[in-house]
C-alpha atoms as a PDB file:
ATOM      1  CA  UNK A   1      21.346 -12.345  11.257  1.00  0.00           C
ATOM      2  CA  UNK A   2      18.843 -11.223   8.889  1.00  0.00           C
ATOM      3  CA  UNK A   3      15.913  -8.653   8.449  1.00  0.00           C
ATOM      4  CA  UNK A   4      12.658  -8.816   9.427  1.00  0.00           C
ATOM      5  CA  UNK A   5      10.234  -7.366   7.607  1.00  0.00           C
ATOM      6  CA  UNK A   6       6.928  -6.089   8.025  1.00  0.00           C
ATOM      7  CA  UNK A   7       3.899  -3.758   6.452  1.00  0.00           C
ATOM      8  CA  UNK A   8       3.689  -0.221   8.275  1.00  0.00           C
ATOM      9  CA  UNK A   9       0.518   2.182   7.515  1.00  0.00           C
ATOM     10  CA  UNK A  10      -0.295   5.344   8.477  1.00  0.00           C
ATOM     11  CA  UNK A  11      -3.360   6.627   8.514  1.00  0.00           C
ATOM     12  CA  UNK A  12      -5.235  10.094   9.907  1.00  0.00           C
ATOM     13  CA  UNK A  13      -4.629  13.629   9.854  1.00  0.00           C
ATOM     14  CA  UNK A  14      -1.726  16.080  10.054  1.00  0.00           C
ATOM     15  CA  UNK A  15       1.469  14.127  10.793  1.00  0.00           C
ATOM     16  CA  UNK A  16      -0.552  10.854  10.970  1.00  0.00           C
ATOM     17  CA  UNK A  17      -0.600   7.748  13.031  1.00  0.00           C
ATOM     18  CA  UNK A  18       1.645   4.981  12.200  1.00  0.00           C
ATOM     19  CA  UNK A  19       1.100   1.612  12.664  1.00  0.00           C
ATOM     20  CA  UNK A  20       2.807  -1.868  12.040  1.00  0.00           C
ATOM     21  CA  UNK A  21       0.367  -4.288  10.521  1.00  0.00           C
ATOM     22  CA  UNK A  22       2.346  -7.804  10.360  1.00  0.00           C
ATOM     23  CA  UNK A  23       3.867 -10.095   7.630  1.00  0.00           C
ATOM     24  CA  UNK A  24       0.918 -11.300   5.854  1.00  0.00           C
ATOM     25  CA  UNK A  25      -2.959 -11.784   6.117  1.00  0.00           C
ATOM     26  CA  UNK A  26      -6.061  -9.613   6.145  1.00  0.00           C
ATOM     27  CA  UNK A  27      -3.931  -6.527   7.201  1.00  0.00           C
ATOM     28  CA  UNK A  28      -5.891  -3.832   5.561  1.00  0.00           C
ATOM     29  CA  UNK A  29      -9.055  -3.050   3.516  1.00  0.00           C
ATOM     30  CA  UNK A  30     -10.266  -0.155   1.165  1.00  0.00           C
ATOM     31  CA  UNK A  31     -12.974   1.660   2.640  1.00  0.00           C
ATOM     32  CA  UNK A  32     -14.100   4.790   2.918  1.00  0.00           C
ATOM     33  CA  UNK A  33     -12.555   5.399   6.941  1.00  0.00           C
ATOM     34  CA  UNK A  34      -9.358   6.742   7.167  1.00  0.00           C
ATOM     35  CA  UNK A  35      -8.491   4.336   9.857  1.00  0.00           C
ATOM     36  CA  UNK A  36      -6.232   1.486   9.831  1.00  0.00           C
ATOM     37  CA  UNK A  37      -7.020  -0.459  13.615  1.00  0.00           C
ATOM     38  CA  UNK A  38      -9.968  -2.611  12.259  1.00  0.00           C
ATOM     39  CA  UNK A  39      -9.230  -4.644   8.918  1.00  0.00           C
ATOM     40  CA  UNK A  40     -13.057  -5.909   9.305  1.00  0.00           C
ATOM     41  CA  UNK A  41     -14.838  -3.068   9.664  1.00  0.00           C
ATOM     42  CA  UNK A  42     -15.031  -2.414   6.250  1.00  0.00           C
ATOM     43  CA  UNK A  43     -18.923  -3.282   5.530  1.00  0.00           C
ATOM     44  CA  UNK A  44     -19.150  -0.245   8.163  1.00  0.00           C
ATOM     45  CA  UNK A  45     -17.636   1.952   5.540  1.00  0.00           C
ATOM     46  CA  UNK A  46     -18.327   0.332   2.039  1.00  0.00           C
ATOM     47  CA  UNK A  47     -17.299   1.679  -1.309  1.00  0.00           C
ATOM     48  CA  UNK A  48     -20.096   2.767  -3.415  1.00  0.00           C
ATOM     49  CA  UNK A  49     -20.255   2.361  -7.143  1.00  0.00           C
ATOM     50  CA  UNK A  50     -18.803   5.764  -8.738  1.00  0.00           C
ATOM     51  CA  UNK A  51     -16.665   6.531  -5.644  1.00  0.00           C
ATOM     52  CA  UNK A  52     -13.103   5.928  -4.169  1.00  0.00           C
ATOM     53  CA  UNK A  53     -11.288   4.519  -0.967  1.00  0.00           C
ATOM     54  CA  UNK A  54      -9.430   6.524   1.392  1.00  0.00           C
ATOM     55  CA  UNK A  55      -6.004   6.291   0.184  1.00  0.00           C
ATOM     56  CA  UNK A  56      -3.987   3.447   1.922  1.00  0.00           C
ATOM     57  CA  UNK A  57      -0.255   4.700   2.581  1.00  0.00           C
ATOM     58  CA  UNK A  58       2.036   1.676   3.419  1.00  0.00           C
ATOM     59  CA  UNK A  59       5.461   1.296   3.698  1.00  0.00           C
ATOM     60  CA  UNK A  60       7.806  -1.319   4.283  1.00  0.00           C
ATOM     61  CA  UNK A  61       9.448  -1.443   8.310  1.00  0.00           C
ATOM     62  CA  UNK A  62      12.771  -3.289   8.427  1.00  0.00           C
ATOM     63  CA  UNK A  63      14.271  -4.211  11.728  1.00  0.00           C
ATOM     64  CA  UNK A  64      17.095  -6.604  12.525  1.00  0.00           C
ATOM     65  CA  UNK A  65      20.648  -6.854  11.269  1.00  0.00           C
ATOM     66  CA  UNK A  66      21.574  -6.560   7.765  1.00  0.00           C
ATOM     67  CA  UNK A  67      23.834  -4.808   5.509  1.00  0.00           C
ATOM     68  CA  UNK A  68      21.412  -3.864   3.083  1.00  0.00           C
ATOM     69  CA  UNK A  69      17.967  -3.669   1.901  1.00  0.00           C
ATOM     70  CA  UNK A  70      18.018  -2.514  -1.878  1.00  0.00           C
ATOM     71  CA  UNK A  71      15.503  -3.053  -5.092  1.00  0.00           C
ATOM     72  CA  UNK A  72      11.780  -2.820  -3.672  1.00  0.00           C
ATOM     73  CA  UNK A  73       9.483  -4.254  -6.215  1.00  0.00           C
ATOM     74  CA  UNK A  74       5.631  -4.022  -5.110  1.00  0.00           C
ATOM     75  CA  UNK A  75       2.427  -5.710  -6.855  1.00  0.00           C
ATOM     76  CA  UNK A  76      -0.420  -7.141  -6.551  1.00  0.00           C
ATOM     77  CA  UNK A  77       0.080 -10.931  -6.667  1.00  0.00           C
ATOM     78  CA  UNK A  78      -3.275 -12.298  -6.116  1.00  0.00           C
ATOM     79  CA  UNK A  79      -6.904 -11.519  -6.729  1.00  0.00           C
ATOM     80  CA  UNK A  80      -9.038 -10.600  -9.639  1.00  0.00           C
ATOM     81  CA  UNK A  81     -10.880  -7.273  -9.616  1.00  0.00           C
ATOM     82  CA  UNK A  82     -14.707  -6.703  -9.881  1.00  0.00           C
ATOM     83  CA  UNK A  83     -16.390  -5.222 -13.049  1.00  0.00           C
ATOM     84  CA  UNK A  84     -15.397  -1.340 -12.605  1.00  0.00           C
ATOM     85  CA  UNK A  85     -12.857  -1.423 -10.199  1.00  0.00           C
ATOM     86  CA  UNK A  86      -9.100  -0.530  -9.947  1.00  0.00           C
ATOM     87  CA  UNK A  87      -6.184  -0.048  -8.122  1.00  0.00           C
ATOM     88  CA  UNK A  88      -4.093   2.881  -8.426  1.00  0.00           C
ATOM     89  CA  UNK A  89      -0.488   3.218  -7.065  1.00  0.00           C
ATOM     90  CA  UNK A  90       2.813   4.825  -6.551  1.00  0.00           C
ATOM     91  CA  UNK A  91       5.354   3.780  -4.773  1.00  0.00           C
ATOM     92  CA  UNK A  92       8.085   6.918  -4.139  1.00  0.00           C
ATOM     93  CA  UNK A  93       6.332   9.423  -2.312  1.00  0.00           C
ATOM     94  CA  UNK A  94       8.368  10.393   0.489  1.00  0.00           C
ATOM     95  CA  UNK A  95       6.213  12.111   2.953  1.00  0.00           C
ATOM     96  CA  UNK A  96       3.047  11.498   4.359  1.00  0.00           C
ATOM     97  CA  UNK A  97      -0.054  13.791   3.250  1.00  0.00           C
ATOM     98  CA  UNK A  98      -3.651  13.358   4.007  1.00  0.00           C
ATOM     99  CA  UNK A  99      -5.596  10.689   2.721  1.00  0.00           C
ATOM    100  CA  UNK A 100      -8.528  11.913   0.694  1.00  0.00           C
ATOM    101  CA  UNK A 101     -10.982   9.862  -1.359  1.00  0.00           C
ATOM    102  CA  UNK A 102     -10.989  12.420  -4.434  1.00  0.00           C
ATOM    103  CA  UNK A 103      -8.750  10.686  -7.018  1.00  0.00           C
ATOM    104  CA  UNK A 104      -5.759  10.877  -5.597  1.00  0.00           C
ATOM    105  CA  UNK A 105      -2.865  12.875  -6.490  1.00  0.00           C
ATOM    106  CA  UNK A 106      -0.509  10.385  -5.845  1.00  0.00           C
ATOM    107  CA  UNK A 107      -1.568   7.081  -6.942  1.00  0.00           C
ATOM    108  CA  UNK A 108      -1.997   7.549 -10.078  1.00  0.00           C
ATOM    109  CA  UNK A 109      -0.397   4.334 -12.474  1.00  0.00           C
ATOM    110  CA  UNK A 110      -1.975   0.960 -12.233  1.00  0.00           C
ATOM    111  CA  UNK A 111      -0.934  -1.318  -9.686  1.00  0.00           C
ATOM    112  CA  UNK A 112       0.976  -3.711 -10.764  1.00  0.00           C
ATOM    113  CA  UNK A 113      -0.222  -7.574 -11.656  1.00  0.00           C
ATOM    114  CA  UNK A 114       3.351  -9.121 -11.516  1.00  0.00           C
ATOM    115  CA  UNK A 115       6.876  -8.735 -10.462  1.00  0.00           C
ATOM    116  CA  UNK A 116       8.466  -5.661 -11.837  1.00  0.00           C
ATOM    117  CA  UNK A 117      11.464  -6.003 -13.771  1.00  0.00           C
ATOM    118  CA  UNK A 118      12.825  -3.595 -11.377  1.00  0.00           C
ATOM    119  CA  UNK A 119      12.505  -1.242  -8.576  1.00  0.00           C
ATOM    120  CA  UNK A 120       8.746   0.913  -8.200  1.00  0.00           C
ATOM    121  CA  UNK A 121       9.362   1.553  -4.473  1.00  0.00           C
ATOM    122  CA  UNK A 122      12.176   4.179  -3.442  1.00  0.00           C
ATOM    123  CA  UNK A 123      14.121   4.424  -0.414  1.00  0.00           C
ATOM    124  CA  UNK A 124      15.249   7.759   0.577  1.00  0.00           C
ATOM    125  CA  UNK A 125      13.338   9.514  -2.135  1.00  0.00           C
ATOM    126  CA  UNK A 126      15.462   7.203  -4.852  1.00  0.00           C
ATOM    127  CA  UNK A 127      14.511   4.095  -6.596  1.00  0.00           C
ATOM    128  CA  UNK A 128      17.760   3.277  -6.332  1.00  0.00           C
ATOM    129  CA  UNK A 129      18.396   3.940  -2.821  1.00  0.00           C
ATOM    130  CA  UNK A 130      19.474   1.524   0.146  1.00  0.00           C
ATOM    131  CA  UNK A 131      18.332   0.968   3.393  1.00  0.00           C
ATOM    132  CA  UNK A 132      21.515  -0.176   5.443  1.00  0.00           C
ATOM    133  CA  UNK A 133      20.167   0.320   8.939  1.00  0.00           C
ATOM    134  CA  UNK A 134      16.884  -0.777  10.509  1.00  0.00           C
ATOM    135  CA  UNK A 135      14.113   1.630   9.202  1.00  0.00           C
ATOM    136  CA  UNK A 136      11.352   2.280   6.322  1.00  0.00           C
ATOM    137  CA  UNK A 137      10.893   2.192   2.532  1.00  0.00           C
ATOM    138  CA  UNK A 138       9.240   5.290   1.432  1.00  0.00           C
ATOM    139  CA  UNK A 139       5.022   5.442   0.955  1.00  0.00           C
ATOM    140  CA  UNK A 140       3.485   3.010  -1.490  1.00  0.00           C
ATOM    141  CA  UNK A 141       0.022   4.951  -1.525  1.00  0.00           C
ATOM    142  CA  UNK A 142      -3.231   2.815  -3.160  1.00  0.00           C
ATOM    143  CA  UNK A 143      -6.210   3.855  -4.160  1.00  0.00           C
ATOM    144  CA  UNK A 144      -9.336   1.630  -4.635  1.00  0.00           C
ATOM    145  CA  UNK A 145     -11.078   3.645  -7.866  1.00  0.00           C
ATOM    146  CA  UNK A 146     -14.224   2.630  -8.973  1.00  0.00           C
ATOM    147  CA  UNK A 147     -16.806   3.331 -11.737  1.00  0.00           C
ATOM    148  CA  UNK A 148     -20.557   3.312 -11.691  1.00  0.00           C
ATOM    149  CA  UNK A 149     -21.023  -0.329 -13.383  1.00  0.00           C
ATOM    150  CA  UNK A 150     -18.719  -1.298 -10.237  1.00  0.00           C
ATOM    151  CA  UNK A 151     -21.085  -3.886  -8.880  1.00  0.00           C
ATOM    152  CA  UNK A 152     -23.038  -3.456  -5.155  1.00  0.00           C
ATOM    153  CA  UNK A 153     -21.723  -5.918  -2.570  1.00  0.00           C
ATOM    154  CA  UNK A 154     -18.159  -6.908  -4.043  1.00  0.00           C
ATOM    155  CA  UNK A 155     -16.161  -8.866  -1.470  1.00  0.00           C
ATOM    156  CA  UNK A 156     -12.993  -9.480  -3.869  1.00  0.00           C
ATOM    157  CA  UNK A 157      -9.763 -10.100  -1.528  1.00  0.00           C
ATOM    158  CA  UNK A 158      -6.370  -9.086  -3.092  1.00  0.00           C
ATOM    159  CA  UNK A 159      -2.871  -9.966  -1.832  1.00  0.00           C
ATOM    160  CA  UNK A 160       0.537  -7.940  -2.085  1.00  0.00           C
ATOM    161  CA  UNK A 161       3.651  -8.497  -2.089  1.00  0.00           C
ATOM    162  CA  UNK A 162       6.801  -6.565  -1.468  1.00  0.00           C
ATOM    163  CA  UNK A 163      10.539  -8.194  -2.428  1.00  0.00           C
ATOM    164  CA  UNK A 164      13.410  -7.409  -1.897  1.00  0.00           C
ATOM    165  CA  UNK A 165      17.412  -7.880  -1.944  1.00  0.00           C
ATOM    166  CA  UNK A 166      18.978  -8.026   0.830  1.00  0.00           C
ATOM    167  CA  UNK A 167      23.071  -7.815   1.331  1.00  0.00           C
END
């Protein structure tokens, strides 16, 4: 037998509302909701030039049989950003807070653009740490950032990606 994997948010106030999103697709999208049920409501709630996303907190939801689930590397693998925009992240944060589109306090370092050499998402509060029953990787929290020369209308689609080993 082997894991299955799949993305988890949570989104909303207080101690939040989780929600498993799936493998792959459009599963999410920066906006300025703190909701995660509609991935296309997004022109609803658009990101103005100067201003930030709601932080997205994600985290990774393995179920099945396995031994272990070690070494989480996150990053974004596809997509090129718009003049004045960025993605902030962190991947070790081990309990939920409220989302807020103020820069957050969290994601803070650039998301990555390739594979890390190693580990940037923690289990159990440790980089290190192993997952050897069915369960969750700690928060990877992002942050859409923008600047003012961020331009009107941008409809750029990223993709992420989340390896890991498994034992």
């Amino acid at each position: 037998m082997a894991a299955t994997f799949q993305w988890s948010g949570t989104y909303g106030w207080g101690a939040g509302t989780s929600l498993d999103l799936g493998v792959s697709g459009n599963l999410f999208n920066f906006k300025t909701d703190n909701d995660l049920t509609d991935e296309t409501d997004y022109t609803s709630y658009p990101i103005t030039a100067g201003n930030n996303s709601y932080e997205v907190w994600l985290r990774g939801h393995f179920t099945g049989t396995f031994n272990q689930i070690q070494n989480l590397k996150f990053w974004k693998s596809a997509g090129n950003y718009g003049a004045g925009e960025a993605i902030k992240f962190v991947g070790n944060v081990t309990a939920f807070d409220d989302p807020t589109t103020a820069d957050s306090p969290y994601a803070t370092g650039n998301v990555p653009t390739a594979s890390p050499g190693s580990a940037n998402v923690s289990i159990g509060g440790n980089l290190a740490g192993v997952l050897a029953s069915a369960g969750y990787s700690d928060y990877m929290v992002m942050q859409l950032q923008t600047t003012t020369a961020a331009e009107a209308g941008d409809t750029e689609t990223f993709t992420f990606t989340l390896t890991y080993d498994e034992n």
